[in-house]
C-alpha atoms as a PDB file:
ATOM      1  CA  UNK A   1     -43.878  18.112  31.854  1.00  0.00           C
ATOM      2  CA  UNK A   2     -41.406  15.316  31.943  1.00  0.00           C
ATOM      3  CA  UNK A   3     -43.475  13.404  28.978  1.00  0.00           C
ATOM      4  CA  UNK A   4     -43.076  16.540  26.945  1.00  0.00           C
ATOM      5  CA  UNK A   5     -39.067  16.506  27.536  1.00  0.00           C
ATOM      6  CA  UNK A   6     -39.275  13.337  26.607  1.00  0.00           C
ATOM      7  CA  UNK A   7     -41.426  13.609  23.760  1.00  0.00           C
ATOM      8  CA  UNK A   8     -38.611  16.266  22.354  1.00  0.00           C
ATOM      9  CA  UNK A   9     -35.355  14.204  22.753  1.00  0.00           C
ATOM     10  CA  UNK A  10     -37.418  11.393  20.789  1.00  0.00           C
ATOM     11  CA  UNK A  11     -38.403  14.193  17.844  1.00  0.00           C
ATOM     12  CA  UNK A  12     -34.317  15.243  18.307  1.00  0.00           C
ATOM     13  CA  UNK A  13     -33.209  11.661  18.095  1.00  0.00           C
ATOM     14  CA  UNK A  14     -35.154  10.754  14.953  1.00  0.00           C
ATOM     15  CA  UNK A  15     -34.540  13.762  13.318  1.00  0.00           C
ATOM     16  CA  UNK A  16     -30.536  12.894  14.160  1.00  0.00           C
ATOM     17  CA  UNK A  17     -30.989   9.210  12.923  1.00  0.00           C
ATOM     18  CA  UNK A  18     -33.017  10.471   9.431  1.00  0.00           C
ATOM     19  CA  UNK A  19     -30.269  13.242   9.317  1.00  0.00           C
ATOM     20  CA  UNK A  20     -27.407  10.337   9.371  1.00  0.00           C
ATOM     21  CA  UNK A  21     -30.006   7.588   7.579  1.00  0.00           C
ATOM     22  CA  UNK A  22     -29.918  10.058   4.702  1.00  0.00           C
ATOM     23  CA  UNK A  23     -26.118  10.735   4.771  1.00  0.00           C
ATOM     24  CA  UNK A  24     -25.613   7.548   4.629  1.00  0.00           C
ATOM     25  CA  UNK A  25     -27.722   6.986   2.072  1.00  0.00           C
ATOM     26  CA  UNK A  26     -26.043   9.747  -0.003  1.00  0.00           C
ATOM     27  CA  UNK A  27     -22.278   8.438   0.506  1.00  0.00           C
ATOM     28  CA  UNK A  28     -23.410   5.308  -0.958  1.00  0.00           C
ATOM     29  CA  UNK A  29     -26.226   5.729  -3.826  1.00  0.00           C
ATOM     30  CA  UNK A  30     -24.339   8.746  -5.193  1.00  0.00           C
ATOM     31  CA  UNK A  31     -21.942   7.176  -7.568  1.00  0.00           C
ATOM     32  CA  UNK A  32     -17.852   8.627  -7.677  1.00  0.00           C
ATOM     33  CA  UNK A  33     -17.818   9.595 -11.198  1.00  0.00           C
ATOM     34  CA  UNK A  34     -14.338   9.890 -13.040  1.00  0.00           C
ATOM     35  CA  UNK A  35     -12.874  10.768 -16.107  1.00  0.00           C
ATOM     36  CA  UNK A  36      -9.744  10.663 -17.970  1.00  0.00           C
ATOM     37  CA  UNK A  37      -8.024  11.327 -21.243  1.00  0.00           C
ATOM     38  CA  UNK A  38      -3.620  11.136 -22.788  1.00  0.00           C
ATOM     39  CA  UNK A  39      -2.070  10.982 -25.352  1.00  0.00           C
ATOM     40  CA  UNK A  40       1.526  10.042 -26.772  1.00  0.00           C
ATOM     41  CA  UNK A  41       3.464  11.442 -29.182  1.00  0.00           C
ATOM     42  CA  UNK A  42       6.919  11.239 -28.325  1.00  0.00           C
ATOM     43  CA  UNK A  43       5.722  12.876 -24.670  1.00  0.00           C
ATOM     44  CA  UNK A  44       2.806  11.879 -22.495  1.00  0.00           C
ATOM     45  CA  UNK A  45       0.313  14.502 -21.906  1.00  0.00           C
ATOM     46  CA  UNK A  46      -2.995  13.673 -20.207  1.00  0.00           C
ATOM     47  CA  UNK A  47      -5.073  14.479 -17.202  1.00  0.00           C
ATOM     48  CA  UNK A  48      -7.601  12.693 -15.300  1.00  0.00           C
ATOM     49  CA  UNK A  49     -10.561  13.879 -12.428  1.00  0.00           C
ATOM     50  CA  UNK A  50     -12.231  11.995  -9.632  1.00  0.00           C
ATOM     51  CA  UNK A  51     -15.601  13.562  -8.333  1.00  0.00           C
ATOM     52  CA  UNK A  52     -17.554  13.038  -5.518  1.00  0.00           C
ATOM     53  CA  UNK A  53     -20.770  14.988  -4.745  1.00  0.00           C
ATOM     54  CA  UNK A  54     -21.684  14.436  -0.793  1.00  0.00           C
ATOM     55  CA  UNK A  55     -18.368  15.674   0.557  1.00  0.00           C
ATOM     56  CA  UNK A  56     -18.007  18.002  -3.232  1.00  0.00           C
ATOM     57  CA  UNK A  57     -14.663  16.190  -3.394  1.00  0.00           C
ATOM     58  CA  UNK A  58     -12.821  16.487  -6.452  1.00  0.00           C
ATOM     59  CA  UNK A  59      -9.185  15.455  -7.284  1.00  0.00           C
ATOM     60  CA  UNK A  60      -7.553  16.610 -10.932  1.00  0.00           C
ATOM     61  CA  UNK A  61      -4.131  15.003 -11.821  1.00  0.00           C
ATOM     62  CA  UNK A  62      -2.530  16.869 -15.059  1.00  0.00           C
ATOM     63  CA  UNK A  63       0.933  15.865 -17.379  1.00  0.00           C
ATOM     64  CA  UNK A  64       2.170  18.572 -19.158  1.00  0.00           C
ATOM     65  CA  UNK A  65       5.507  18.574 -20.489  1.00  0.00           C
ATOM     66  CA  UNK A  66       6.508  15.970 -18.279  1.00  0.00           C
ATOM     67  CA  UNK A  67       5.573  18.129 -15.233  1.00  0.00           C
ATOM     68  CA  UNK A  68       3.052  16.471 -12.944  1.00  0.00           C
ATOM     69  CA  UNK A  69       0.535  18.798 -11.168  1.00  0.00           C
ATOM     70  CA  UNK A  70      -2.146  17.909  -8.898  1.00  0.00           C
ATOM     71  CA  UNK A  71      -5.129  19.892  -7.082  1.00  0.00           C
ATOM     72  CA  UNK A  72      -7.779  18.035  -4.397  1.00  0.00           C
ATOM     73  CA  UNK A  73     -10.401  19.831  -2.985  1.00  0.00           C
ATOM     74  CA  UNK A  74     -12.796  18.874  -0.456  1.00  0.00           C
ATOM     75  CA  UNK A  75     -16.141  20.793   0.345  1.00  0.00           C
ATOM     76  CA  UNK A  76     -14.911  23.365  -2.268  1.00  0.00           C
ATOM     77  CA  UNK A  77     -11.852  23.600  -0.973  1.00  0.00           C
ATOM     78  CA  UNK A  78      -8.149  23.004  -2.072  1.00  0.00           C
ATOM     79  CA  UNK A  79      -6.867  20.745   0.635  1.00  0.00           C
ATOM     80  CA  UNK A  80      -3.620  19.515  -1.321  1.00  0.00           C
ATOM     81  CA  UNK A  81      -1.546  20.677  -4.462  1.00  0.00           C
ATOM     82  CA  UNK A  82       1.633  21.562  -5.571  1.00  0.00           C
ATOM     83  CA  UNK A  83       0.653  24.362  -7.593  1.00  0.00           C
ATOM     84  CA  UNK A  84       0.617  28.275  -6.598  1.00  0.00           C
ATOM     85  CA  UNK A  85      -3.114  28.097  -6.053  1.00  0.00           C
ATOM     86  CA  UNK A  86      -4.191  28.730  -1.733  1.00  0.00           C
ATOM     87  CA  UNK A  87      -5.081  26.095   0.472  1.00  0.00           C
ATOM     88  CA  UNK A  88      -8.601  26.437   2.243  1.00  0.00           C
ATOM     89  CA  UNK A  89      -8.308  26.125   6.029  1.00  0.00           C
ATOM     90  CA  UNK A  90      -9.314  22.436   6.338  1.00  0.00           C
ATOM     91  CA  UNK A  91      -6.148  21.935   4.151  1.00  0.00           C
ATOM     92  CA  UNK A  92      -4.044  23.811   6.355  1.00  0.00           C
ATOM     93  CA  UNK A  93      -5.810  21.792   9.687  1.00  0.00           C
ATOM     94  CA  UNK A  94      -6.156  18.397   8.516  1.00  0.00           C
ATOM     95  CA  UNK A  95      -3.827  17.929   5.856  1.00  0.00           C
ATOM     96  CA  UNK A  96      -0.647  20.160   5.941  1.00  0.00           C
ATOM     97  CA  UNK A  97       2.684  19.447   8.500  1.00  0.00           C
ATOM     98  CA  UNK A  98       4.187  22.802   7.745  1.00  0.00           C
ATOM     99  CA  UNK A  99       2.725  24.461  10.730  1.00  0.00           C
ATOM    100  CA  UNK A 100       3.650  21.709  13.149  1.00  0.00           C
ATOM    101  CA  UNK A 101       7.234  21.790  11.668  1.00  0.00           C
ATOM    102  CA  UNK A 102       7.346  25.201  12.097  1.00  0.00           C
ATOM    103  CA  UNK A 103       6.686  25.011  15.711  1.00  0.00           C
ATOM    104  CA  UNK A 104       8.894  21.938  16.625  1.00  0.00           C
ATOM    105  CA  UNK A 105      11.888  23.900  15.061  1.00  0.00           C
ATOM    106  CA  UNK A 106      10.934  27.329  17.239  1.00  0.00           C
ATOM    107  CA  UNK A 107      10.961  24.641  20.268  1.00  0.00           C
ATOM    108  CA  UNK A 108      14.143  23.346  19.301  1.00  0.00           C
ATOM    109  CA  UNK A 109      15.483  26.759  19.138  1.00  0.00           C
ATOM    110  CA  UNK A 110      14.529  27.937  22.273  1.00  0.00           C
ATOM    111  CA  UNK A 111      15.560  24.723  24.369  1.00  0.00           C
ATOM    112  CA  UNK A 112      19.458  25.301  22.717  1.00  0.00           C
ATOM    113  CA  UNK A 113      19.183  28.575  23.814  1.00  0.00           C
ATOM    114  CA  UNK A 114      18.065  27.892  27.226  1.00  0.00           C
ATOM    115  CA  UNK A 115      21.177  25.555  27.186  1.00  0.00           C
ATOM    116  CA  UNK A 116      24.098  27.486  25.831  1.00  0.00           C
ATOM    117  CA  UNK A 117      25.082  28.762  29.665  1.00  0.00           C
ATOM    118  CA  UNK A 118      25.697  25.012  30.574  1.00  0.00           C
ATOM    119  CA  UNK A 119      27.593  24.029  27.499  1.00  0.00           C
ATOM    120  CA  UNK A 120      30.666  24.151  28.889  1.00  0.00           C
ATOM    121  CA  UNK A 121      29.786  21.846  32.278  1.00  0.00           C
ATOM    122  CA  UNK A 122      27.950  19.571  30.232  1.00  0.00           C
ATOM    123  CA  UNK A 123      31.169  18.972  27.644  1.00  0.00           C
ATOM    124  CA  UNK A 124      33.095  18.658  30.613  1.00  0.00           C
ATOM    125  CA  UNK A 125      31.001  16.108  32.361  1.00  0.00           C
ATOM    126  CA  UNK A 126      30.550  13.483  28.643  1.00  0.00           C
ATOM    127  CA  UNK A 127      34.643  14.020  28.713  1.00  0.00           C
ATOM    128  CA  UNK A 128      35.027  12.487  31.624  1.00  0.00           C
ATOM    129  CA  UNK A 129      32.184  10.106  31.788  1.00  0.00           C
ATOM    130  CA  UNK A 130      33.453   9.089  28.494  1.00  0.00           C
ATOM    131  CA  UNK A 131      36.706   8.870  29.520  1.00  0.00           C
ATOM    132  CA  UNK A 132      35.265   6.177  32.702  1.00  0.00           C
ATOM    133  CA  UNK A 133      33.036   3.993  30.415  1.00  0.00           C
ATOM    134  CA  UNK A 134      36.814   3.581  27.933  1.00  0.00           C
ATOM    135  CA  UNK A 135      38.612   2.420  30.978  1.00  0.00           C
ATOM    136  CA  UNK A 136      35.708  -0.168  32.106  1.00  0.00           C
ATOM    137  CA  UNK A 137      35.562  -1.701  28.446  1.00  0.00           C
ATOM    138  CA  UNK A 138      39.367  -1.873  28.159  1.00  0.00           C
ATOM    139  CA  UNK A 139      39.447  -3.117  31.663  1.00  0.00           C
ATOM    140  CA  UNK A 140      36.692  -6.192  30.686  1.00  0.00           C
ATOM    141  CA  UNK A 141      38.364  -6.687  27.584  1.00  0.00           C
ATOM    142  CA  UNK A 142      41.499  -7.656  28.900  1.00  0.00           C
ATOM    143  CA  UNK A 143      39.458  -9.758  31.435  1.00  0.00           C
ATOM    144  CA  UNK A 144      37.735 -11.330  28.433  1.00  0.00           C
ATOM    145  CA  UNK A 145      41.019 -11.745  27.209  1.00  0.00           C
ATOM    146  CA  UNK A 146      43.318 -13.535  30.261  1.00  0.00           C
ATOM    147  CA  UNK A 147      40.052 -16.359  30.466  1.00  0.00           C
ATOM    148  CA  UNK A 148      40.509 -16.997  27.092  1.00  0.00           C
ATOM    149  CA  UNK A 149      43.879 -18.009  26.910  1.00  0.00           C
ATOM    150  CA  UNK A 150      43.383 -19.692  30.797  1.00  0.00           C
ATOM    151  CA  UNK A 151      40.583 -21.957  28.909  1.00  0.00           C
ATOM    152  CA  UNK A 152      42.723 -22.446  25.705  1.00  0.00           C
ATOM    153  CA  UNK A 153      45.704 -24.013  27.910  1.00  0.00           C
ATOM    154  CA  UNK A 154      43.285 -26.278  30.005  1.00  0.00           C
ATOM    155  CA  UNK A 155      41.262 -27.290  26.759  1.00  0.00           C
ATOM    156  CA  UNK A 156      43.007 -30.525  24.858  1.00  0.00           C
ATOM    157  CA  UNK A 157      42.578 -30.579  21.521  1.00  0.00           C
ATOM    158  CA  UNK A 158      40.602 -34.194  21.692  1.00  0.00           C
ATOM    159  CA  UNK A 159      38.017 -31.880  23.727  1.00  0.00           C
ATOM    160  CA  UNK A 160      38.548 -29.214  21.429  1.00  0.00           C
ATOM    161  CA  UNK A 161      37.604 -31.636  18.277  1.00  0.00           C
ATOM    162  CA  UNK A 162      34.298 -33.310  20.319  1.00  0.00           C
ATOM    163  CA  UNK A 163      33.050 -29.440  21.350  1.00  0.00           C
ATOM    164  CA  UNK A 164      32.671 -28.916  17.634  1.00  0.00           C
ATOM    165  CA  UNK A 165      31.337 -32.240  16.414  1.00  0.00           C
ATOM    166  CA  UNK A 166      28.665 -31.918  18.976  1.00  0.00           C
ATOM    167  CA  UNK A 167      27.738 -28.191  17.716  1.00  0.00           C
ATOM    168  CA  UNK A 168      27.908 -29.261  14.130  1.00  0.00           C
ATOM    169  CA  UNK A 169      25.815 -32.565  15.375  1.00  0.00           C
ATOM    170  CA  UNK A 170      23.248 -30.293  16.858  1.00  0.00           C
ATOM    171  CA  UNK A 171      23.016 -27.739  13.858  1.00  0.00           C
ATOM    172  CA  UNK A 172      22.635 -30.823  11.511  1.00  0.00           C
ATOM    173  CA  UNK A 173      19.706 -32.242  13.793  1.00  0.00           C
ATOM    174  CA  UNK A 174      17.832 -28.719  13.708  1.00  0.00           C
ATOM    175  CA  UNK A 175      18.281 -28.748  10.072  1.00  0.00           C
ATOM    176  CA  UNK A 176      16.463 -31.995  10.006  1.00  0.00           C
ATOM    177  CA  UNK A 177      13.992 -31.037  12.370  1.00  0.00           C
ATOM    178  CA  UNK A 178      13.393 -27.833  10.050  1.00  0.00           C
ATOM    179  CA  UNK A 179      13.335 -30.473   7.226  1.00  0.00           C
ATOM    180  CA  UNK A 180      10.651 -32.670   8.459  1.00  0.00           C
ATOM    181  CA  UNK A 181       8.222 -29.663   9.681  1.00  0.00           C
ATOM    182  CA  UNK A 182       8.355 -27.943   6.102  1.00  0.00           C
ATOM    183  CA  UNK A 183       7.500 -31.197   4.564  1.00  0.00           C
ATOM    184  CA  UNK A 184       4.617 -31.855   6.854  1.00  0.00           C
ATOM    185  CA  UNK A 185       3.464 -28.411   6.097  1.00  0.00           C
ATOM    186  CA  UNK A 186       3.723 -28.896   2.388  1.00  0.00           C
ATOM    187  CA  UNK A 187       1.777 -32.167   2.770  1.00  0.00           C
ATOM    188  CA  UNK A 188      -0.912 -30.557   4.625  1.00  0.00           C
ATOM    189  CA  UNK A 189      -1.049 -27.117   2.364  1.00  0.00           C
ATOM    190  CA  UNK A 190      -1.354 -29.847  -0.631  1.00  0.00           C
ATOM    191  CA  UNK A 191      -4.592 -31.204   0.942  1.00  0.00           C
ATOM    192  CA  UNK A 192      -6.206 -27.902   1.723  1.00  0.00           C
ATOM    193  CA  UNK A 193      -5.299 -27.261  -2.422  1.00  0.00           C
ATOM    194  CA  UNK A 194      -6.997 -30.635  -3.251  1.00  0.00           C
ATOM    195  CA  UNK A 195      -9.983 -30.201  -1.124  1.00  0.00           C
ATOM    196  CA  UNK A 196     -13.529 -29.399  -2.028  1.00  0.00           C
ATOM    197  CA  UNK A 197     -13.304 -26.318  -0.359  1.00  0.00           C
ATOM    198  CA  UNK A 198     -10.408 -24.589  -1.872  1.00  0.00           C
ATOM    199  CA  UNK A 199     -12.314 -25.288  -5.758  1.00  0.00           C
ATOM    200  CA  UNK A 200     -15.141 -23.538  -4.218  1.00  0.00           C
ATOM    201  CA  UNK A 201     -13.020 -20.721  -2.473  1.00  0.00           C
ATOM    202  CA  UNK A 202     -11.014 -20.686  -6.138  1.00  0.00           C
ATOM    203  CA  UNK A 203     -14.740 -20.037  -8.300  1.00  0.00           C
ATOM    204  CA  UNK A 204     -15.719 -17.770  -5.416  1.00  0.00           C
ATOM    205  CA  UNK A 205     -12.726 -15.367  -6.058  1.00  0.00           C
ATOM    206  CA  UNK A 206     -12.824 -15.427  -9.908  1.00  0.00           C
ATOM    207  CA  UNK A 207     -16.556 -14.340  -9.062  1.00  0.00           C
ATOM    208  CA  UNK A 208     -15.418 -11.624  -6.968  1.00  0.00           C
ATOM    209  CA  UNK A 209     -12.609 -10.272  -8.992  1.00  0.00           C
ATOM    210  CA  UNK A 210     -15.224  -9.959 -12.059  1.00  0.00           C
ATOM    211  CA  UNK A 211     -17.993  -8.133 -10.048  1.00  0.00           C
ATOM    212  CA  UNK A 212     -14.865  -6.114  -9.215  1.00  0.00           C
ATOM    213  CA  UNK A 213     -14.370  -5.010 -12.674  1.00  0.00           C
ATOM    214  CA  UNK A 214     -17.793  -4.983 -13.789  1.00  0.00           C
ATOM    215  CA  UNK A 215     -18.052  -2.174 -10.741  1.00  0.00           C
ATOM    216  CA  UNK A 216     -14.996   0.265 -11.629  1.00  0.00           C
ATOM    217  CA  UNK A 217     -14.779  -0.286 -15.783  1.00  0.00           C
ATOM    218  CA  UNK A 218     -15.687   2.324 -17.715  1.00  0.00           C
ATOM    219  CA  UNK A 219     -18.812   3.100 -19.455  1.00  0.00           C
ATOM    220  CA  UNK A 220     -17.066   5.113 -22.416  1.00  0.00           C
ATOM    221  CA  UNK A 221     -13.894   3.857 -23.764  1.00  0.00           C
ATOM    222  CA  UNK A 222     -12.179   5.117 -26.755  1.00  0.00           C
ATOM    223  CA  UNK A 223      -8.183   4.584 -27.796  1.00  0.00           C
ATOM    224  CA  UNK A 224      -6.871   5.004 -31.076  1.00  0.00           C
ATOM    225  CA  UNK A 225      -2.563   3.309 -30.815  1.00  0.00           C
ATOM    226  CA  UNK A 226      -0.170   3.634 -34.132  1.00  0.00           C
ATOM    227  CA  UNK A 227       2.998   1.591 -34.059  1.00  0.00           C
ATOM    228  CA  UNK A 228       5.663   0.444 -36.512  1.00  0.00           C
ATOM    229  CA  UNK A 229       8.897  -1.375 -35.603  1.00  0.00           C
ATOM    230  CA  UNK A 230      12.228  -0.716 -37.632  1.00  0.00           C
ATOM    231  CA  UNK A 231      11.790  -4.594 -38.677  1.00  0.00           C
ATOM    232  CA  UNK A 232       8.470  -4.996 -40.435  1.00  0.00           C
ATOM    233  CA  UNK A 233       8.787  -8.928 -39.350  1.00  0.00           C
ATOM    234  CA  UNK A 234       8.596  -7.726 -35.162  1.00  0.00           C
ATOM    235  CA  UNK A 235       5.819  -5.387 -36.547  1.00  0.00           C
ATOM    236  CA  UNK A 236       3.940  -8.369 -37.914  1.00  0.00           C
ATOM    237  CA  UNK A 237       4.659 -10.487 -34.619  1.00  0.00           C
ATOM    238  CA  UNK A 238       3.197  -7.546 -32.423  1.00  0.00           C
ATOM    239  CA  UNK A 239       0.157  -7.829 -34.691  1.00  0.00           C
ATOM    240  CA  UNK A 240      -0.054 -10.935 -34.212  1.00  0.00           C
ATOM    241  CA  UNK A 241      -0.165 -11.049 -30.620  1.00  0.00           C
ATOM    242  CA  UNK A 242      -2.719  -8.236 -30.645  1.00  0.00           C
ATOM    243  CA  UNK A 243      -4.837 -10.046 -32.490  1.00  0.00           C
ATOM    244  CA  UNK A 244      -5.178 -12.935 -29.710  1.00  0.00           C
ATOM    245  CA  UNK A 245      -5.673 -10.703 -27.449  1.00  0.00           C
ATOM    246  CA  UNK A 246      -8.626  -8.617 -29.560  1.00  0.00           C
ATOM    247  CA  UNK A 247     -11.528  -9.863 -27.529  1.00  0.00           C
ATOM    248  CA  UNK A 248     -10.187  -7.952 -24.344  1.00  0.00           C
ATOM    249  CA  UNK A 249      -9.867  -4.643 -26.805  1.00  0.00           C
ATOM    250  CA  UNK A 250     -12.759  -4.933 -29.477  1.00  0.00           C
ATOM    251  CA  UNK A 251     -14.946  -2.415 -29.711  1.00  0.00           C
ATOM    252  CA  UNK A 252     -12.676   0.854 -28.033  1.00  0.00           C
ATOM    253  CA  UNK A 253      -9.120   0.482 -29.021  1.00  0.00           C
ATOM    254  CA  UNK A 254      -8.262   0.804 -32.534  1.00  0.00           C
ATOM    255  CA  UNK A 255      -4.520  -0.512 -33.510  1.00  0.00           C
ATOM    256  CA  UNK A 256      -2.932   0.863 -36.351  1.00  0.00           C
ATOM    257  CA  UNK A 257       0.230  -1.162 -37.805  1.00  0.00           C
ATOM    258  CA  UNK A 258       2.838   0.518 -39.664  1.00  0.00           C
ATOM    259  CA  UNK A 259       5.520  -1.568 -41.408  1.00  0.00           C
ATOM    260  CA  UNK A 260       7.550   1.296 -42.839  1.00  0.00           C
ATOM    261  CA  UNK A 261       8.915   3.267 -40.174  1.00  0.00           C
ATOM    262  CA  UNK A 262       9.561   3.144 -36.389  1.00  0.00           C
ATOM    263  CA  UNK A 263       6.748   4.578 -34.482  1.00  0.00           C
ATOM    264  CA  UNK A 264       4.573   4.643 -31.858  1.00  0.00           C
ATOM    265  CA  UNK A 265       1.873   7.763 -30.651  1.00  0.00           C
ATOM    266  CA  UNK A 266      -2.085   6.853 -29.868  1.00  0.00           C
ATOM    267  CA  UNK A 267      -5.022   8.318 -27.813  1.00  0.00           C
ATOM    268  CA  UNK A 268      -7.119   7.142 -24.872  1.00  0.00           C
ATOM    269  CA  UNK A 269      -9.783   8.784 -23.186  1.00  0.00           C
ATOM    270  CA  UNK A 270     -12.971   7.228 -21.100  1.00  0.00           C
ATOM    271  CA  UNK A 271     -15.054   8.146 -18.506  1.00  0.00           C
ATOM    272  CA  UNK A 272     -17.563   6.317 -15.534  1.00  0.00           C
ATOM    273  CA  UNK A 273     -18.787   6.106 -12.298  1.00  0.00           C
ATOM    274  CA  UNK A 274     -18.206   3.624  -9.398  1.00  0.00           C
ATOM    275  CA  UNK A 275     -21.003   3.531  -6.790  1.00  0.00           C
ATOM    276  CA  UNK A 276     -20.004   2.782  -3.278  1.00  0.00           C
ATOM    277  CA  UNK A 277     -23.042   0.307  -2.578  1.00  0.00           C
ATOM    278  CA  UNK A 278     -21.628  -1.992  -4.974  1.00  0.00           C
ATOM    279  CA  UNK A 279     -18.377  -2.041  -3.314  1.00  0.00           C
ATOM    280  CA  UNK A 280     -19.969  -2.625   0.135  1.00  0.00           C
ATOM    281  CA  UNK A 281     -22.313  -4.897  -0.668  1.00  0.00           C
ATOM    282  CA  UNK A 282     -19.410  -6.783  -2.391  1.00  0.00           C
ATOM    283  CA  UNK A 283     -17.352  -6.351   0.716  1.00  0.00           C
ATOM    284  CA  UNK A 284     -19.694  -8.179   2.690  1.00  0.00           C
ATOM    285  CA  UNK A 285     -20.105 -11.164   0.458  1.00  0.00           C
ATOM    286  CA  UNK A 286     -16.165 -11.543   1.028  1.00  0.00           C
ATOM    287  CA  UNK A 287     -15.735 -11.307   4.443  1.00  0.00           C
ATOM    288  CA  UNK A 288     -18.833 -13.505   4.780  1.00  0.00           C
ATOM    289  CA  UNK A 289     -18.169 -16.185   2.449  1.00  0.00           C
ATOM    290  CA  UNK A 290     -17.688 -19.315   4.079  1.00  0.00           C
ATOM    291  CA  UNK A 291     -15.232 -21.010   1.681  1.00  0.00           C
ATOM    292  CA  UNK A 292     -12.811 -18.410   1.968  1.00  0.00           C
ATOM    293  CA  UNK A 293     -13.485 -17.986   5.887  1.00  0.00           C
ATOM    294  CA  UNK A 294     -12.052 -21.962   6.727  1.00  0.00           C
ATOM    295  CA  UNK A 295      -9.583 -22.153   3.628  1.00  0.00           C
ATOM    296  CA  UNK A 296      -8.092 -19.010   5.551  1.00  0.00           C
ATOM    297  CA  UNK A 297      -8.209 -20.409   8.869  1.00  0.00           C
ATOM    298  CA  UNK A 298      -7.110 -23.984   7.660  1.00  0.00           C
ATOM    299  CA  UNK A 299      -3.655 -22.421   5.982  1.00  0.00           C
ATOM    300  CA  UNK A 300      -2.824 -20.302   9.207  1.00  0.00           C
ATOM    301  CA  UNK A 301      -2.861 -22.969  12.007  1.00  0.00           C
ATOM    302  CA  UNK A 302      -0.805 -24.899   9.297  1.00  0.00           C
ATOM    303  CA  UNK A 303       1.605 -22.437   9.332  1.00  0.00           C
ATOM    304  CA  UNK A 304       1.612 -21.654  12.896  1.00  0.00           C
ATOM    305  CA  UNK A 305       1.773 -24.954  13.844  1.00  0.00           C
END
């Protein structure tokens, strides 16, 4: 009997652990795919989507007329917008304040209610404690006052002259002090930047920042940009400095120079996917990486110190 029990919270348990094993698996093999496309012609109009298929989330941003609407659903659902379309019920649980508001101002209500029969005893009372708290600050004031002026007669104005050389004296050794410590730090921050370790940390990051956008660039790319200046010389100096920069462009954007007429209107649109593995697995490799892990720790106790 009791092996039996036992032999159904094991089957429970694995089927719970495959159930979350798969989910798991899901959230990160199954890529976020997105999308977006604008264009300028004297106005910016575009829109732009996010999908996700394990939780069917899907966000849609829209620019028409210079009026920015926005929908996000979740599990079918439309958990946020701000247009006239109904919120599901998880949007109304988890991600809307109205209700809570709603509430807190009924509260509020009520508790003013409840206290209108007191108002008057309750004015009466701040009056007068007021009134006691006014006389016990004037009456310390005027204290504060009569020592004052009984320490300005008994002070000479030899002592007078030393008080403040000494405070001055003391504000200039602090400053010193201050002086010292930031150029030790500075020193020792100079050494970490010289080391071994920060060159490795340094090609570690410019690693990291291009698995970065290898993981969230798109794989479909296309812009089309038309531009004229009223000079035609600034026109030819803009083309100019697009042309250095062609390799980062070639091969989607397409610039269009016009050297008769001020202008400027063009097209982009592109689409991809990022998958969420990548951006773990990445993750990992950051928060793991040695280099990084001591050049960290090496430039905090320097400036804690």
């Amino acid at each position: 009997m009791i092996l039996s029990i036992l032999k159904i919270i094991g089957i429970i348990l694995l089927i719970i652990i495959g159930l979350l094993i798969f989910i798991l698996g899901l959230a990160l093999l199954v890529p976020i795919r997105y999308q977006f496309e604008g264009n300028y012609q004297g106005m910016l109009d575009g829109e732009a989507d996010v999908r996700w298929a394990p939780v069917m989330f899907k966000a849609s941003v829209c620019i028409r007329n210079n009026r920015l609407e926005y929908i996000v659903k979740l599990f079918g659902g439309i958990v946020m917008t701000n247009t006239d379309k109904k919120i599901s019920w998880i949007g109304r649980k988890f991600f809307s304040f109205e209700d809570d508001l709603e509430t807190k101002e009924e509260d509020f209500q009520d508790e003013t209610v409840r206290k209108e029969p007191d108002e008057a005893e309750d004015k009466l009372q701040g009056e007068l404690l007021g009134e006691a708290f006014i006389k016990k600050d004037t009456e310390k004031k005027e204290e504060k006052e009569e020592t004052k002026k009984e320490r300005k007669k008994n002070i000479s104005v030899f002592d007078k002259f030393r008080r403040i050389l000494k405070r001055w004296k003391e504000k200039w050794n602090l400053f010193l002090k201050k002086i010292k410590e930031i150029g030790k730090k500075k020193e020792d921050l100079l050494k970490v930047y010289h080391s071994k370790r920060f060159e490795l940390a340094k090609k570690d990051i410019k690693s990291y920042l291009k698995r970065i956008f290898r993981i969230i660039k798109p794989d479909k790319l296309e812009g089309f940009v038309h531009f004229g200046m009223e000079d035609p010389a600034v026109t030819g100096q803009i083309l100019g400095i697009a042309a250095m920069l062609l390799p980062l462009y070639q091969g989607f954007l397409t610039i269009d120079p016009d050297f008769t007429k001020s202008c400027l209107d063009g097209t982009l649109k592109g689409k991809g996917k990022i998958f969420l593995f990548s951006i773990v697995k990445l993750a990992f490799k950051v928060i793991l990486n040695k280099n990084l892990i001591k050049v960290t720790k090496k430039v905090q106790t320097i400036l804690e110190a």
